[in-house]
C-alpha atoms as a PDB file:
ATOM      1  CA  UNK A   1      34.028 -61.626 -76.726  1.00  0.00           C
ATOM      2  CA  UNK A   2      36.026 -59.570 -79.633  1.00  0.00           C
ATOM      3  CA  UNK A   3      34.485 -57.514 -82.047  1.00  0.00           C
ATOM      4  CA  UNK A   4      33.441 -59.471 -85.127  1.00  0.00           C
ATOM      5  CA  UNK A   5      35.038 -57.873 -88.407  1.00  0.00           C
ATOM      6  CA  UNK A   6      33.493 -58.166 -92.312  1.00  0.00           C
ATOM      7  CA  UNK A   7      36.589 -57.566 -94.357  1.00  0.00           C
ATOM      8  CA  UNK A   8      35.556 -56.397 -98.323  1.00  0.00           C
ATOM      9  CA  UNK A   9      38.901 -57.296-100.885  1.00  0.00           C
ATOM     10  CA  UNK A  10      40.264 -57.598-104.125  1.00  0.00           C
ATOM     11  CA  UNK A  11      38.955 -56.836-107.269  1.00  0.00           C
ATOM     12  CA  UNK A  12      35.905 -57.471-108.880  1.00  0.00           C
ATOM     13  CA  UNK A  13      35.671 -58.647-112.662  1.00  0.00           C
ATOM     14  CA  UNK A  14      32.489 -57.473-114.822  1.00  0.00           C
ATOM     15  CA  UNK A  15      32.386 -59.621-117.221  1.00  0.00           C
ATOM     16  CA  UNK A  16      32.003 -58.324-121.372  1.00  0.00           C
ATOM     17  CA  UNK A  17      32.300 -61.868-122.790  1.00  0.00           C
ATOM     18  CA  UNK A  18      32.799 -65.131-121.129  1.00  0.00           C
ATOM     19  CA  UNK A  19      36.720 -64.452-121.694  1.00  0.00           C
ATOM     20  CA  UNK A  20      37.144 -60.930-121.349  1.00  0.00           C
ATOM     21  CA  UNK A  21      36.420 -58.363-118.069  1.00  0.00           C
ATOM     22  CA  UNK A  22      37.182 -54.733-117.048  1.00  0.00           C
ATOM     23  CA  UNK A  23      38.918 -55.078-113.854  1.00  0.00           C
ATOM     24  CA  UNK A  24      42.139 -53.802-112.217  1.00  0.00           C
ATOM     25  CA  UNK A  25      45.503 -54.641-110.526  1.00  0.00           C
ATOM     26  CA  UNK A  26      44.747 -55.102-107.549  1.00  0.00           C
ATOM     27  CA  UNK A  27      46.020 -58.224-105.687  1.00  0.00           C
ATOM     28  CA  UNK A  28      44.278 -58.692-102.632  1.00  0.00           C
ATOM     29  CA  UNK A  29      47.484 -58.578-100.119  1.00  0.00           C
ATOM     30  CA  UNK A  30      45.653 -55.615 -98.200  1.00  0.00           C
ATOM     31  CA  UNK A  31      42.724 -57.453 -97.773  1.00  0.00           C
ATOM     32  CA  UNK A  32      44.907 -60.437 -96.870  1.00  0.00           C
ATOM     33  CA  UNK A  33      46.938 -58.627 -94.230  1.00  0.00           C
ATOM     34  CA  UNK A  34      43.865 -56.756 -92.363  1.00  0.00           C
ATOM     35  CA  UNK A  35      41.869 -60.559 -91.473  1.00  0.00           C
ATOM     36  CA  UNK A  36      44.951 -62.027 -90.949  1.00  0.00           C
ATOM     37  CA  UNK A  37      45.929 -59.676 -88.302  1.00  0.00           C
ATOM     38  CA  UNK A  38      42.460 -59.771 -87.040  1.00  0.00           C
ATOM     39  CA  UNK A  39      42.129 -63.161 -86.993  1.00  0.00           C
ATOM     40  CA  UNK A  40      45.958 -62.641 -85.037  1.00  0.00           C
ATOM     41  CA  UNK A  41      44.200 -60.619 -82.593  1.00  0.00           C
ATOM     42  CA  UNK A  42      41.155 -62.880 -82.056  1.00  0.00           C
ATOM     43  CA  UNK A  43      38.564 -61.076 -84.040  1.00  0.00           C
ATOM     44  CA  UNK A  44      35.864 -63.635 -85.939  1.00  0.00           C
ATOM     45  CA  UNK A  45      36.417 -62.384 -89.537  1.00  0.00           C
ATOM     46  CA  UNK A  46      34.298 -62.867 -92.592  1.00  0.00           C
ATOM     47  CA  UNK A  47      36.180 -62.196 -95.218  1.00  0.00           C
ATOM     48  CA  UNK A  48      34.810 -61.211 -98.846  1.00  0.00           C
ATOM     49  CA  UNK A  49      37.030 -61.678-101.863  1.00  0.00           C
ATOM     50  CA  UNK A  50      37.050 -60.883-105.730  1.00  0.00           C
ATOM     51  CA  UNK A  51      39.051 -63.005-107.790  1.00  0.00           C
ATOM     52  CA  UNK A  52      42.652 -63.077-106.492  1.00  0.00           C
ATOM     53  CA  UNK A  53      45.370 -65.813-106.387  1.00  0.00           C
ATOM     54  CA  UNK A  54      45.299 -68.775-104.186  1.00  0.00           C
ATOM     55  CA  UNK A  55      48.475 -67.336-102.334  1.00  0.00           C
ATOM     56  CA  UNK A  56      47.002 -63.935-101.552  1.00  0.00           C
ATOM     57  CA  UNK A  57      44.049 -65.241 -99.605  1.00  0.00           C
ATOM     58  CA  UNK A  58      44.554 -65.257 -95.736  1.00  0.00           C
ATOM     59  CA  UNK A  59      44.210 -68.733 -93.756  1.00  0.00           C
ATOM     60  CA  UNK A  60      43.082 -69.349 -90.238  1.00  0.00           C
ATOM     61  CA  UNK A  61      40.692 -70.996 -88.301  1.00  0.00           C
ATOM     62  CA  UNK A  62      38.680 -68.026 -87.033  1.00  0.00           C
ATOM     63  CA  UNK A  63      37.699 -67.033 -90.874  1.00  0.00           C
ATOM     64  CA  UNK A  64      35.748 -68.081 -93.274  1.00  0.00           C
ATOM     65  CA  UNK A  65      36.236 -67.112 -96.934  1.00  0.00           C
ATOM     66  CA  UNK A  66      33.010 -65.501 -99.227  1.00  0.00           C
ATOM     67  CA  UNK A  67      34.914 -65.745-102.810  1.00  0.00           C
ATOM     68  CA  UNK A  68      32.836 -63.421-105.260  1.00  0.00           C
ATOM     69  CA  UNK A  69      33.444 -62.225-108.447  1.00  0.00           C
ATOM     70  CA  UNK A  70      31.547 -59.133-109.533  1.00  0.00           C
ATOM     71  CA  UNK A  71      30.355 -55.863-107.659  1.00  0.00           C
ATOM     72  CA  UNK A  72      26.855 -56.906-107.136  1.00  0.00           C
ATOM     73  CA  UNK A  73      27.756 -60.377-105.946  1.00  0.00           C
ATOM     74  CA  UNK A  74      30.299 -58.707-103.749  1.00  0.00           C
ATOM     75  CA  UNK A  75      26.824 -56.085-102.960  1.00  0.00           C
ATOM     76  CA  UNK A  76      24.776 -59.264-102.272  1.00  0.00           C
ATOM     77  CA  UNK A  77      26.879 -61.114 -99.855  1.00  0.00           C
ATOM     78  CA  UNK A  78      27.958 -58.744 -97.853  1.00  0.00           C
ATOM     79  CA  UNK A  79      24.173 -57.491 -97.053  1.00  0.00           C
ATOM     80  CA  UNK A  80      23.429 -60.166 -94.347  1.00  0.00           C
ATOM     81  CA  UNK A  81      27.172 -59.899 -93.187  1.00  0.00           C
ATOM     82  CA  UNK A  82      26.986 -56.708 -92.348  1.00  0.00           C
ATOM     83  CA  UNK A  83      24.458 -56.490 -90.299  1.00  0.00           C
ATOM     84  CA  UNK A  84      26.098 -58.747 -88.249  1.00  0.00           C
ATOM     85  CA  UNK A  85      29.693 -57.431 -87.657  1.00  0.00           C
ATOM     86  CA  UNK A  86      30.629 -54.884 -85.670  1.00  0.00           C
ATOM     87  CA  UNK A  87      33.667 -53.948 -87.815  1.00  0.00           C
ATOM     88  CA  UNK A  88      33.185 -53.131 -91.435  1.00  0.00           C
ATOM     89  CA  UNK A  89      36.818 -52.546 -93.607  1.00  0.00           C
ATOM     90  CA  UNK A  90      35.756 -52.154 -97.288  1.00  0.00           C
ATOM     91  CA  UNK A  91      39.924 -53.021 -98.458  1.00  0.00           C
ATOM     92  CA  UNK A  92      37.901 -53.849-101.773  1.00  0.00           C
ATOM     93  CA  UNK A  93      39.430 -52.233-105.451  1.00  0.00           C
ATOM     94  CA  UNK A  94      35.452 -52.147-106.805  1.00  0.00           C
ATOM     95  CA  UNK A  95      35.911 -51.855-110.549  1.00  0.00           C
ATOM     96  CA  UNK A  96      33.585 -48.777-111.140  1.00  0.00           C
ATOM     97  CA  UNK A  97      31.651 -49.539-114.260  1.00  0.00           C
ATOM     98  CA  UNK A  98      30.209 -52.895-115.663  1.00  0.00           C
ATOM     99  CA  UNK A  99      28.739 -53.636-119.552  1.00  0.00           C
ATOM    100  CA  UNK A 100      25.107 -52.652-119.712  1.00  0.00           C
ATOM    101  CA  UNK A 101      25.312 -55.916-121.692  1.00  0.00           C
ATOM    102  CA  UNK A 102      27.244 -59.396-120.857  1.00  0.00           C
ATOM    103  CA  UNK A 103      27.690 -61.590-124.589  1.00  0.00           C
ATOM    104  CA  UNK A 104      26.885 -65.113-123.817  1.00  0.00           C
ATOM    105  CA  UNK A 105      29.547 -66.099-126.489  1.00  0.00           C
ATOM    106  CA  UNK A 106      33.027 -64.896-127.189  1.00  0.00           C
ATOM    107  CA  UNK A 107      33.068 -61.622-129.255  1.00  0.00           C
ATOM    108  CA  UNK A 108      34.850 -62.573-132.470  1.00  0.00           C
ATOM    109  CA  UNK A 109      38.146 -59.872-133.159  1.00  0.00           C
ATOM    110  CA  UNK A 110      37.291 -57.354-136.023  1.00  0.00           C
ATOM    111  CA  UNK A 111      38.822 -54.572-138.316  1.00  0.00           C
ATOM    112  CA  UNK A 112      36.154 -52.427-136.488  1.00  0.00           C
ATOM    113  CA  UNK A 113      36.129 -50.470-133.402  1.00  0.00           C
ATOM    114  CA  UNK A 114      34.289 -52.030-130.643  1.00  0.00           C
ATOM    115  CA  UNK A 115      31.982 -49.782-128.875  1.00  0.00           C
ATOM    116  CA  UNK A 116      30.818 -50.673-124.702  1.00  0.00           C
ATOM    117  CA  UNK A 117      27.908 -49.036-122.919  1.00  0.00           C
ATOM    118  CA  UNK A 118      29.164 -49.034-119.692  1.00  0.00           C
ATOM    119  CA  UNK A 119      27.042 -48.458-116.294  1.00  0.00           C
ATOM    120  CA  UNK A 120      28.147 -47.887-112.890  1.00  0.00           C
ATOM    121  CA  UNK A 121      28.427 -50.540-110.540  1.00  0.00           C
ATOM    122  CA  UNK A 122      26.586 -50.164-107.102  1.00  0.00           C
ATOM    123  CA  UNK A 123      28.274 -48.254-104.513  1.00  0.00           C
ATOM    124  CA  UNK A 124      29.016 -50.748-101.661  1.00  0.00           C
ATOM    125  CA  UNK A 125      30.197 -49.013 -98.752  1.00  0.00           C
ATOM    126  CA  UNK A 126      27.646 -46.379 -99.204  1.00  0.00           C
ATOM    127  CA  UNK A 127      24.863 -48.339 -99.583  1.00  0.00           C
ATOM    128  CA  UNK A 128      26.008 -50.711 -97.004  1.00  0.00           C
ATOM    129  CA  UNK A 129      26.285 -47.898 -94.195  1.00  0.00           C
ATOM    130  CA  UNK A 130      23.355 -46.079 -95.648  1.00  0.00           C
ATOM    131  CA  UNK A 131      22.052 -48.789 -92.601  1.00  0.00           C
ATOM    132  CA  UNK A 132      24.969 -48.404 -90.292  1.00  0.00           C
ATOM    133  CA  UNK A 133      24.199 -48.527 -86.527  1.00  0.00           C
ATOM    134  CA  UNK A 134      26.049 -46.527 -84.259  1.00  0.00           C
ATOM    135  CA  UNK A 135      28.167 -49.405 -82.371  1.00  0.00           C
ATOM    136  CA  UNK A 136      28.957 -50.037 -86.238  1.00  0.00           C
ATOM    137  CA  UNK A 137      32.476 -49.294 -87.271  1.00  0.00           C
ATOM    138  CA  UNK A 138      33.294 -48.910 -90.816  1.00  0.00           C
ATOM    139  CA  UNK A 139      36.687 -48.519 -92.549  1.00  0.00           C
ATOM    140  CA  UNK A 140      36.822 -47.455 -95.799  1.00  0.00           C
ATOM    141  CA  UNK A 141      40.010 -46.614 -98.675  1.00  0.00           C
ATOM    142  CA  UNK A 142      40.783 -43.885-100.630  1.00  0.00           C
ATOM    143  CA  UNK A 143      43.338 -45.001-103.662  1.00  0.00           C
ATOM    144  CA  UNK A 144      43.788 -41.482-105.789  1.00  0.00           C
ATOM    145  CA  UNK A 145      45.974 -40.083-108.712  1.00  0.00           C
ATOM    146  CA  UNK A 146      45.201 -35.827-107.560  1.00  0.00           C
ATOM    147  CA  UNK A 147      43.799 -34.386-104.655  1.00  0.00           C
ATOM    148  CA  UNK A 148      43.781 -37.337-101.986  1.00  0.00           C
ATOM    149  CA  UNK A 149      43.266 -35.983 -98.768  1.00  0.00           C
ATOM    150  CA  UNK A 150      39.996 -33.811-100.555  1.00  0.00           C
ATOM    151  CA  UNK A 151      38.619 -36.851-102.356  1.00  0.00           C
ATOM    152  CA  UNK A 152      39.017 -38.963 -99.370  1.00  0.00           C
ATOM    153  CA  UNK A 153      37.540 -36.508 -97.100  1.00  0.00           C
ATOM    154  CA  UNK A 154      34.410 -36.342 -99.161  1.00  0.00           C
ATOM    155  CA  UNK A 155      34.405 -39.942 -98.964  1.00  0.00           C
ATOM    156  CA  UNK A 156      34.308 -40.274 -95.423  1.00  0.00           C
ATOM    157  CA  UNK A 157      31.766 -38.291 -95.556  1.00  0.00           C
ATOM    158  CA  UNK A 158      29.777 -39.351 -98.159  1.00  0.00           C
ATOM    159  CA  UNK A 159      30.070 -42.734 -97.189  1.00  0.00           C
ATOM    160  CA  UNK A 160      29.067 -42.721 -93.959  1.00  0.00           C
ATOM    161  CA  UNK A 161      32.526 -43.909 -92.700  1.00  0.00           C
ATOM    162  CA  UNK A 162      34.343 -43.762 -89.601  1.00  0.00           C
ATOM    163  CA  UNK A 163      37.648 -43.585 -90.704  1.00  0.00           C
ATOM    164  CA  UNK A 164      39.157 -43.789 -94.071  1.00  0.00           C
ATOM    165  CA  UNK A 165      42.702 -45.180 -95.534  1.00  0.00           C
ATOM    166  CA  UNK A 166      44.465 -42.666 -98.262  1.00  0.00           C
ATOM    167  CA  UNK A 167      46.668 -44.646-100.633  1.00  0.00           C
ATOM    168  CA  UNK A 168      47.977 -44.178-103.861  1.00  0.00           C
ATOM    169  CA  UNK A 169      47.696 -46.801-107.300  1.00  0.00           C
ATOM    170  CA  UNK A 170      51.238 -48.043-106.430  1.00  0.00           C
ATOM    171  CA  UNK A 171      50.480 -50.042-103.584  1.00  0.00           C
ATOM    172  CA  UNK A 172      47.976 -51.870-106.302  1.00  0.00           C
ATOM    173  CA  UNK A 173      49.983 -55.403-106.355  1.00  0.00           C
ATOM    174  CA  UNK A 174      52.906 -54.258-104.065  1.00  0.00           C
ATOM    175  CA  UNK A 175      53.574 -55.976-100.835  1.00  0.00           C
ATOM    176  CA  UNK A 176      53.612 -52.368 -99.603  1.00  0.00           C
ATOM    177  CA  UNK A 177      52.887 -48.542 -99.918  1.00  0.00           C
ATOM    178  CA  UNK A 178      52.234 -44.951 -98.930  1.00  0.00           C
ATOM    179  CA  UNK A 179      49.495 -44.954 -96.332  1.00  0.00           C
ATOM    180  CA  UNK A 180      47.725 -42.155 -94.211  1.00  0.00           C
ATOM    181  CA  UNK A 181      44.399 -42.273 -92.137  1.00  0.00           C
ATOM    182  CA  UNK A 182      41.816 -39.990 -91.241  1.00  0.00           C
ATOM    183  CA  UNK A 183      39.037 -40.490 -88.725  1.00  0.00           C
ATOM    184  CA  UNK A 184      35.547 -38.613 -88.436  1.00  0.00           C
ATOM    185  CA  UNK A 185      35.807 -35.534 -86.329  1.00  0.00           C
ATOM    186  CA  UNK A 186      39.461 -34.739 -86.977  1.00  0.00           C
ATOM    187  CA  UNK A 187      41.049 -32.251 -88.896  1.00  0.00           C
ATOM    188  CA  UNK A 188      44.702 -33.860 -90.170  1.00  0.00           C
ATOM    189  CA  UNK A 189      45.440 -37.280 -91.515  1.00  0.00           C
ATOM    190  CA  UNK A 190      47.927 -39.740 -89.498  1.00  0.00           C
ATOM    191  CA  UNK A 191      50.604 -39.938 -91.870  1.00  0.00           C
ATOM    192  CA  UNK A 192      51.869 -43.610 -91.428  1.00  0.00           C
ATOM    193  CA  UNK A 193      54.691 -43.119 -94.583  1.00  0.00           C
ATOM    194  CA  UNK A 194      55.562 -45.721 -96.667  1.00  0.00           C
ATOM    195  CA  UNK A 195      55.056 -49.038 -94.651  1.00  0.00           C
ATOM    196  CA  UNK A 196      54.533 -52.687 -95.645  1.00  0.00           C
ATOM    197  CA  UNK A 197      50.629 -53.750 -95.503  1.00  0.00           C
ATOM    198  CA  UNK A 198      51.361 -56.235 -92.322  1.00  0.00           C
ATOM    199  CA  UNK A 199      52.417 -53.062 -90.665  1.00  0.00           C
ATOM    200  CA  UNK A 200      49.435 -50.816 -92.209  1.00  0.00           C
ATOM    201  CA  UNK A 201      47.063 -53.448 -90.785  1.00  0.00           C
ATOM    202  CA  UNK A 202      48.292 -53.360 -87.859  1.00  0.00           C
ATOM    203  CA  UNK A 203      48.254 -49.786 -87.481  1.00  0.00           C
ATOM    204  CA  UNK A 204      44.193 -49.774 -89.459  1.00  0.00           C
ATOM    205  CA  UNK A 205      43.218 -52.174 -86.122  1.00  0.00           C
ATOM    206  CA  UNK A 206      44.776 -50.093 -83.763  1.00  0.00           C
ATOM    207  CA  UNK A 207      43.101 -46.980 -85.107  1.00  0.00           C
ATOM    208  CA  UNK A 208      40.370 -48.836 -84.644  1.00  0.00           C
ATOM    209  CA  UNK A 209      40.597 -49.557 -81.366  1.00  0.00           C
ATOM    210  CA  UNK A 210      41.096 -45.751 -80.681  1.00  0.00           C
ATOM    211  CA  UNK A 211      38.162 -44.621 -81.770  1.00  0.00           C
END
């Protein structure tokens, strides 16, 4: 029997208002791309997503979809899913910070300068693979402005990941982008260039498969 794969995607949205969220741009076609070429290759996928449109979500039989829409709902459903899969990819763009406080009504627009309190959403692929077993594998992205390959190296690391997917803020919405990979115990990222995300899935599974 294949590997079963929990795929993490698309944004979350922490709410301030009923109306109004801090979020960001991403669409969800990375997410989209890795369960449909898993599903491709025969792999049972669960697949977590944030709020995305209909058209970016992936369709076949051997899925089923968990839609969420903030950080700890994403946090929350993934728990019993993960201790289930054997592959892990956490394609989700987390939005980092929440409000300490969600208004139950519509802030009214004012003269005056609004001031949040903002806290930090959980960290889901660390806490996740704060449990990871060893016949666990867990994927994880880097998406970075200045020093990448560093940030995403302390990632791995910090993380608990097995490998980890460097990438930069213009893939966010794109139907492609600039991709590298690094695995645990290597020295140099796999530079896979600037690829569409069919291909970089493709390429993520086959890592996979190598290590």
């Amino acid at each position: 029997m294949k590997p079963s794969v929990l795929i993490l995607s698309g944004p979350t949205h922490e709410y301030i208002d009923p109306v109004r969220f801090i979020g960001n741009a991403s669409s969800g076609k990375m997410g989209r791309a890795l369960a449909t070429e898993a599903a491709r290759r025969g792999h049972r996928v669960e697949f977590i997503t944030g709020p995305v449109a209909s058209e970016n979500l992936p369709a076949h039989r051997s899925l089923r979809i968990h839609p969420v829409t903030g950080a700890h709902e994403m946090l929350e459903t993934a728990q019993p899913l993960f201790k289930k899969a054997d592959i892990i990819i956490f394609a989700a763009a987390v939005a980092d910070y929440t409000p300490a406080e969600r208004h139950i009504e519509k802030i009214a627009k004012s003269s005056e300068e609004l001031v949040l309190r903002l806290r930090p959403t959980p960290d889901i692929a660390k806490t996740l693979c704060a449990g990871k077993r060893a016949d666990q594998t867990a994927i994880g992205f880097a998406l970075q402005t200045a020093d990448g390959e560093e940030s995403a190296r302390r990632k791995l690391e910090s993380k608990h990941l097995d490998g980890i997917v460097l990438n930069s803020p213009a893939s966010l919405g794109s139907e492609s982008g600039t991709f590298s990979f690094l695995s645990v115990g290597t020295d140099a990222f796999l530079n896979w260039g600037h690829i569409g995300k069919a291909a970089c899935a493709k390429n993520i599974l086959d890592a996979i498969a190598a290590l």
